[in-house]
Protein backbone atom coordinates (compact mmCIF):
# COMPACT_ATOMS: atom_id res chain seq x y z
CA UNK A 1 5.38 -16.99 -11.36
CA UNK A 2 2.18 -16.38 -10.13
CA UNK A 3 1.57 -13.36 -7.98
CA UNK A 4 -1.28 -13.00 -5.58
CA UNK A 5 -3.61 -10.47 -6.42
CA UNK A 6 -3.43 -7.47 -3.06
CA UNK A 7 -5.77 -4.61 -2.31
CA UNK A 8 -5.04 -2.54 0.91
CA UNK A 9 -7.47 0.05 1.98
CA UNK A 10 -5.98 3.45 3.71
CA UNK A 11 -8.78 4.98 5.90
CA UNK A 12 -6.49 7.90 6.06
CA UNK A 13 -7.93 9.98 9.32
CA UNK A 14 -11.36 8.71 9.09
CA UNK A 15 -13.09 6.91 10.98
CA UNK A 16 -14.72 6.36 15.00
CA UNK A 17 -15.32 3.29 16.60
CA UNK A 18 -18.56 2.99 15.15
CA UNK A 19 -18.28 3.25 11.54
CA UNK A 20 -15.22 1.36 11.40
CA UNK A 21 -16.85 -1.84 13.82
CA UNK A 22 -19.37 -1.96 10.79
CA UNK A 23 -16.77 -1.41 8.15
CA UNK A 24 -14.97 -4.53 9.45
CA UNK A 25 -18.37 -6.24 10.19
CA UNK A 26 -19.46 -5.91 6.93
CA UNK A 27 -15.69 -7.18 5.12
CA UNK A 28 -16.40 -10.13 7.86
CA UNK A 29 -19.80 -10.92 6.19
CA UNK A 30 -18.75 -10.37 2.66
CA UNK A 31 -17.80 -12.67 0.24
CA UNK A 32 -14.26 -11.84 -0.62
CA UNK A 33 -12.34 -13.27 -2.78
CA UNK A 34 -10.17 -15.73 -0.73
CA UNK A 35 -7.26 -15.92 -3.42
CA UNK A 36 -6.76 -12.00 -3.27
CA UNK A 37 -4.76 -10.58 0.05
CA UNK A 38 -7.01 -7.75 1.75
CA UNK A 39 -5.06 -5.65 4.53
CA UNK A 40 -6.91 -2.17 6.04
CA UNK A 41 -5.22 0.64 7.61
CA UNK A 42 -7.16 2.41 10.31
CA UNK A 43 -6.09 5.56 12.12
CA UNK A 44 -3.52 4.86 14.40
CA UNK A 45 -6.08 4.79 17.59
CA UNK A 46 -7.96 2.29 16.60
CA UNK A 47 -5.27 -0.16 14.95
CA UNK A 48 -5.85 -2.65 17.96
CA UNK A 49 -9.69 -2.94 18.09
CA UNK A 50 -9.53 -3.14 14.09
CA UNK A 51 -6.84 -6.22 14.61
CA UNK A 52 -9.40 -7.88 17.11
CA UNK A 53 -12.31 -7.57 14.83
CA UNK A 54 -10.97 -9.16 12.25
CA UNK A 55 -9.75 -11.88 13.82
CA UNK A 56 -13.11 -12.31 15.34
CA UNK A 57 -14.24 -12.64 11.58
CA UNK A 58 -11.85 -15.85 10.80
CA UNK A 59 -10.88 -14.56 6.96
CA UNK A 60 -7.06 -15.46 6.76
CA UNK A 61 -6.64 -13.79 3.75
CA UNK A 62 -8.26 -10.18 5.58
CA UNK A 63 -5.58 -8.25 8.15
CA UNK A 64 -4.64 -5.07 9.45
CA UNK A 65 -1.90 -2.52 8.64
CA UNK A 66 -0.83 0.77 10.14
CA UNK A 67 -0.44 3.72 8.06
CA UNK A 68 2.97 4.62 9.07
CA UNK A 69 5.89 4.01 11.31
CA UNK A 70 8.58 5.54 12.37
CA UNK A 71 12.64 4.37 11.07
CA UNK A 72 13.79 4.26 15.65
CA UNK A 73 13.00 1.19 18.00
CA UNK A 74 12.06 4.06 21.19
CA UNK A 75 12.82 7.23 22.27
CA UNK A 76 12.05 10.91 22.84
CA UNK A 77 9.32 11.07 19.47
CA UNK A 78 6.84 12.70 20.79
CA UNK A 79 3.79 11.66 18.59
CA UNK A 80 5.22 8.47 16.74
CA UNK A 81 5.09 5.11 16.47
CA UNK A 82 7.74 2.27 15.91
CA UNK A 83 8.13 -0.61 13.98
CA UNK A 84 8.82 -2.31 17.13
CA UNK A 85 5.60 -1.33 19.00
CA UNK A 86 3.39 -2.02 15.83
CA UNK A 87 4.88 -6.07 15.92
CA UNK A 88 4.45 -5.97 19.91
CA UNK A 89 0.93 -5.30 18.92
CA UNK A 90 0.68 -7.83 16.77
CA UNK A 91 0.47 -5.83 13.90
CA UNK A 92 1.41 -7.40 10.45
CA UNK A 93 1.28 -4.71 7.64
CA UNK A 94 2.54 -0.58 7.08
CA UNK A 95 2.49 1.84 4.73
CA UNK A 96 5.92 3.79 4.32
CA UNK A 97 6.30 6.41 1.88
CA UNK A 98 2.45 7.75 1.12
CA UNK A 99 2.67 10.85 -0.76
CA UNK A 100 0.72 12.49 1.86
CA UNK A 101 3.37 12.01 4.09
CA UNK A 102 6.13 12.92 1.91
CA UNK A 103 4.09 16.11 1.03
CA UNK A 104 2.72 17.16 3.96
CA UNK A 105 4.79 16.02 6.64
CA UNK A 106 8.25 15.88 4.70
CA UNK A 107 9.41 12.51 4.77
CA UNK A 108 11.97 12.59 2.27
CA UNK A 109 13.28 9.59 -0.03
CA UNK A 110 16.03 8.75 2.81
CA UNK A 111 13.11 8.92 5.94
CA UNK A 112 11.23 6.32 3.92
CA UNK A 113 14.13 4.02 3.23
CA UNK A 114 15.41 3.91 7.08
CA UNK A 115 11.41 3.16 8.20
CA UNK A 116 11.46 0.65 5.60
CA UNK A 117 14.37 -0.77 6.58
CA UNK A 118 13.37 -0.71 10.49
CA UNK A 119 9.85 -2.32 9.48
CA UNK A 120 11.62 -5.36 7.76
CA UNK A 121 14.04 -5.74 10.29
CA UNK A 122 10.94 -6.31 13.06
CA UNK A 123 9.22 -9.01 10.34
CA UNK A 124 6.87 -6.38 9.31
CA UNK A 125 5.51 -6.25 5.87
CA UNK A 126 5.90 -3.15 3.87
CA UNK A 127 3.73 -1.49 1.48
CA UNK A 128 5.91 1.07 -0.04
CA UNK A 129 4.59 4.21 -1.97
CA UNK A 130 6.27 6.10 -4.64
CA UNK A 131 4.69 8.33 -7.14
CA UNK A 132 4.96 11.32 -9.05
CA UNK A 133 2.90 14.78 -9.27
CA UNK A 134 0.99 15.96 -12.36
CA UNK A 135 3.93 18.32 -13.03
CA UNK A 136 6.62 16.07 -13.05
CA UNK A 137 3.63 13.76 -15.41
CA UNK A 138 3.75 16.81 -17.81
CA UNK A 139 7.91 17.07 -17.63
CA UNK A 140 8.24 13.46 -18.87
CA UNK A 141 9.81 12.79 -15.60
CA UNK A 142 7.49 9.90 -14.40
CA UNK A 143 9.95 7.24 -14.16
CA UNK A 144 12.99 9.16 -13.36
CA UNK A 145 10.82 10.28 -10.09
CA UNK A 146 9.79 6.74 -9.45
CA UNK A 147 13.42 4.92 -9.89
CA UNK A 148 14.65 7.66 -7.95
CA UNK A 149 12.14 6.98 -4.76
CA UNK A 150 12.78 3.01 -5.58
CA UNK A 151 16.45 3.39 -5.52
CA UNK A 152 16.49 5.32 -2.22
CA UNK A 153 15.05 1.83 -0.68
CA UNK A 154 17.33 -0.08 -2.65
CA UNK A 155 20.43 1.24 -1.78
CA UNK A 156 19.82 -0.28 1.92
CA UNK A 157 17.53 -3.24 1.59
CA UNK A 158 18.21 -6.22 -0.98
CA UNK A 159 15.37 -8.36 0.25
CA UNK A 160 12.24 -7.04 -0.79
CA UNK A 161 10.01 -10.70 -0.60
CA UNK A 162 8.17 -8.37 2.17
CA UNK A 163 8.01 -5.28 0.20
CA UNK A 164 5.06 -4.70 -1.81
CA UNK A 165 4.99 -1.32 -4.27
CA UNK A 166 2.45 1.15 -4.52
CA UNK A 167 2.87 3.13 -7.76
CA UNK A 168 0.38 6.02 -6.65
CA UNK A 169 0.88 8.92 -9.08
CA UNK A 170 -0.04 11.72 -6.86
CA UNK A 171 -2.38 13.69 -9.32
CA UNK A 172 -4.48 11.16 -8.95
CA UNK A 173 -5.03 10.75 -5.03
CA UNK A 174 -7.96 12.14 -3.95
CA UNK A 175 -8.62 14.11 -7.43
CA UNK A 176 -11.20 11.94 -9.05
CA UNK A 177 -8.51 11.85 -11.51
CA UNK A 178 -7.33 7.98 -12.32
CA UNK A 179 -4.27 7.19 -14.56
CA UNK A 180 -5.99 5.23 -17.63
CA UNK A 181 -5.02 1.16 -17.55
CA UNK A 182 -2.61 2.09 -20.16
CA UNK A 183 -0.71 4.43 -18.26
CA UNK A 184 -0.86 2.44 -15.11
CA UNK A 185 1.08 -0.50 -16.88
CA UNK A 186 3.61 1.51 -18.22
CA UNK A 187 4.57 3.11 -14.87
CA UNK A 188 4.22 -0.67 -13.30
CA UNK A 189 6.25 -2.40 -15.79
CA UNK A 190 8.90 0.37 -15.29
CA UNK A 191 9.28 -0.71 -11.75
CA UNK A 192 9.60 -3.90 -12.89
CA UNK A 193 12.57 -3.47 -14.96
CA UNK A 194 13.99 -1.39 -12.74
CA UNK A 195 13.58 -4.68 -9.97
CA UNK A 196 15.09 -6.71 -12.60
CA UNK A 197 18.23 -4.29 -13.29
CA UNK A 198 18.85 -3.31 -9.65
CA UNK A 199 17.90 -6.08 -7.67
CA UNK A 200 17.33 -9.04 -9.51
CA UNK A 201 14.98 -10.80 -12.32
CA UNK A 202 13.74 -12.82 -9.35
CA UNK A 203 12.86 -10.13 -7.22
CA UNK A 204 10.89 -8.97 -10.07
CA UNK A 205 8.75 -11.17 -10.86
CA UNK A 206 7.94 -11.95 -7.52
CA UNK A 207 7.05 -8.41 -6.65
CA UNK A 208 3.89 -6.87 -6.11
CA UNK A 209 2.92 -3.65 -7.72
CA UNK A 210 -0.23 -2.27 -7.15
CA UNK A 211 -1.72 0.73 -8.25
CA UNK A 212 -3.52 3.58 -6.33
CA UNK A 213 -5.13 7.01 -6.97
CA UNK A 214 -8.68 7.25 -7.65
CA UNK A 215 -9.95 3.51 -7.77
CA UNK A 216 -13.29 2.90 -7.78
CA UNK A 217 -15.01 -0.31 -7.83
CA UNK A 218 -15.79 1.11 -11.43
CA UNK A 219 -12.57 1.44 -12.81
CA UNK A 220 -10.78 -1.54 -10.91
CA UNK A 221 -11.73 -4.10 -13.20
CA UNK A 222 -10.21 -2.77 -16.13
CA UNK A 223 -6.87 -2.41 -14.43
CA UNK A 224 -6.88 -5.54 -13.05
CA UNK A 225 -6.52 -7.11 -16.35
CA UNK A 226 -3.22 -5.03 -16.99
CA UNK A 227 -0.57 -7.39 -16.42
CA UNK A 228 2.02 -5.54 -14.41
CA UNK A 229 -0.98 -4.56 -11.88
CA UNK A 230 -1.06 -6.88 -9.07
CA UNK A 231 -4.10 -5.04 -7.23
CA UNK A 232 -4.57 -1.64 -4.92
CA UNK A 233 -3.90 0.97 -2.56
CA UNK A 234 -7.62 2.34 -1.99
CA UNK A 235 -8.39 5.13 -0.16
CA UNK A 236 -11.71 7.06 -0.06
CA UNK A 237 -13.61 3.50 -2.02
CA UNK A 238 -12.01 1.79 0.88
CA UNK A 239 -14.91 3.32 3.85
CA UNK A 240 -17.44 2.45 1.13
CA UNK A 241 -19.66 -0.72 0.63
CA UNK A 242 -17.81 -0.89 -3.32
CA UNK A 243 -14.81 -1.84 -1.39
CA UNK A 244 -15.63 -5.10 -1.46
CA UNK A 245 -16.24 -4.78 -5.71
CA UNK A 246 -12.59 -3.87 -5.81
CA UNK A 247 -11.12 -6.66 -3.30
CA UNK A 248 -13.19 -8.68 -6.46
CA UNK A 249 -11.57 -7.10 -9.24
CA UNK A 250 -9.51 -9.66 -10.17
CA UNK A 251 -12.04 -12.45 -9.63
CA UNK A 252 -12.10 -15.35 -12.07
């Protein structure tokens, strides 16, 4: 099976209206490759205004995500956002799981599975993060850490058609650090196995894994070529003009 190449780029808090009207203005213009799935994550303000201007731009294959939702429909949560309001909105694509929110704002394993499972249940599409840091790298734990964040989701959704992975080993977000192509298809074909045993040899091969951490529109074509690595979580590259290099990557 043939597996669409993906790139998502996660402006993190960055951003004004400004910058990000010519961000989008400038993905409008460019010449992206149309087999490759581009989806952009603005700061939560602006997710609306981002939606419009790319639909002002026409590219079917370019849409918008949020960067995070939370696992309730409404309520007293002060500061949130649901799955529910994000598809009233119009709003095809999240992030669940990012280590920066596991890190810094303490979503644990069982958070991230409920707001995957409330995203899914609205029809939103799910780019799920897992990852491990440099010292559970240097324990040998890399997969155990991984299977264990993959299982978490697993244990409450079967269909994951409108999941796709993010293997984002967290030593390399932000760091200048990137895992080398080698170690980037190891960790992705671990996932894959781990699909095959858990879920099923279908729901492997159909999956999406894409890397993050570091990727420049340097180092994106060599992991591109890695067969387990169906494309990228970009963050920083992603505000940059060399975004567009990356969305590329896997040109023919």
């Amino acid at each position: 099976m043939s597996r669409r190449f993906f790139v998502g780029g996660n402006f993190k808090m960055n951003g004004s209206c400004e910058t990000l009207k010519d961000i989008i203005e400038n993905l409008n213009k460019a010449d992206l490759d149309p087999q490759t799935e581009v989806v952009v994550a603005p700061p939560t303000l602006y997710i609306v205004s981002v939606r419009d201007h790319i639909k002002s731009g026409g590219k079917p294959n370019l849409a918008v995500a949020a960067q995070n939702a939370y696992s309730v429909a409404s309520g007293a949560f002060t500061g949130e956002i649901s799955a529910q309001q994000l598809s009233d909105c119009e709003v095809p694509w999240v992030i669940i799981g990012h280590s920066e929110r596991r890190t810094l704002f303490g979503d644990t394993d069982e958070l991230i599975a409920k707001k995957v499972e409330a995203c899914l249940s609205y029809k939103l599409k799910v780019i799920f993060c897992v990852g491990e840091t440099l010292e559970q790298r240097e324990a040998g734990q890399t997969l155990a850490v991984v299977e264990k964040q993959l299982a978490a989701v697993g244990d409450k959704v079967k269909d994951w058609s409108d999941i796709v992975v993010a293997y984002e080993p967290v030593w390399a977000i932000g760091t200048g650090k990137v895992a080398t192509a080698e170690q980037a298809q190891e960790v992705h074909k671990g996932i894959r196995e781990w699909l095959a045993k858990n879920l099923s040899s279908q729901t492997a091969e159909a999956t999406r894994i894409i890397y993050g951490g570091s990727v420049t529109g340097k180092n994106s074509k060599e992991l591109s070529k890695k067969p387990d690595v169906d494309g990228f979580l970009v963050g920083g590259a992603s505000l940059k003009p060399e975004f567009v290099d990356i969305v590329n990557a896997n040109r023919a």
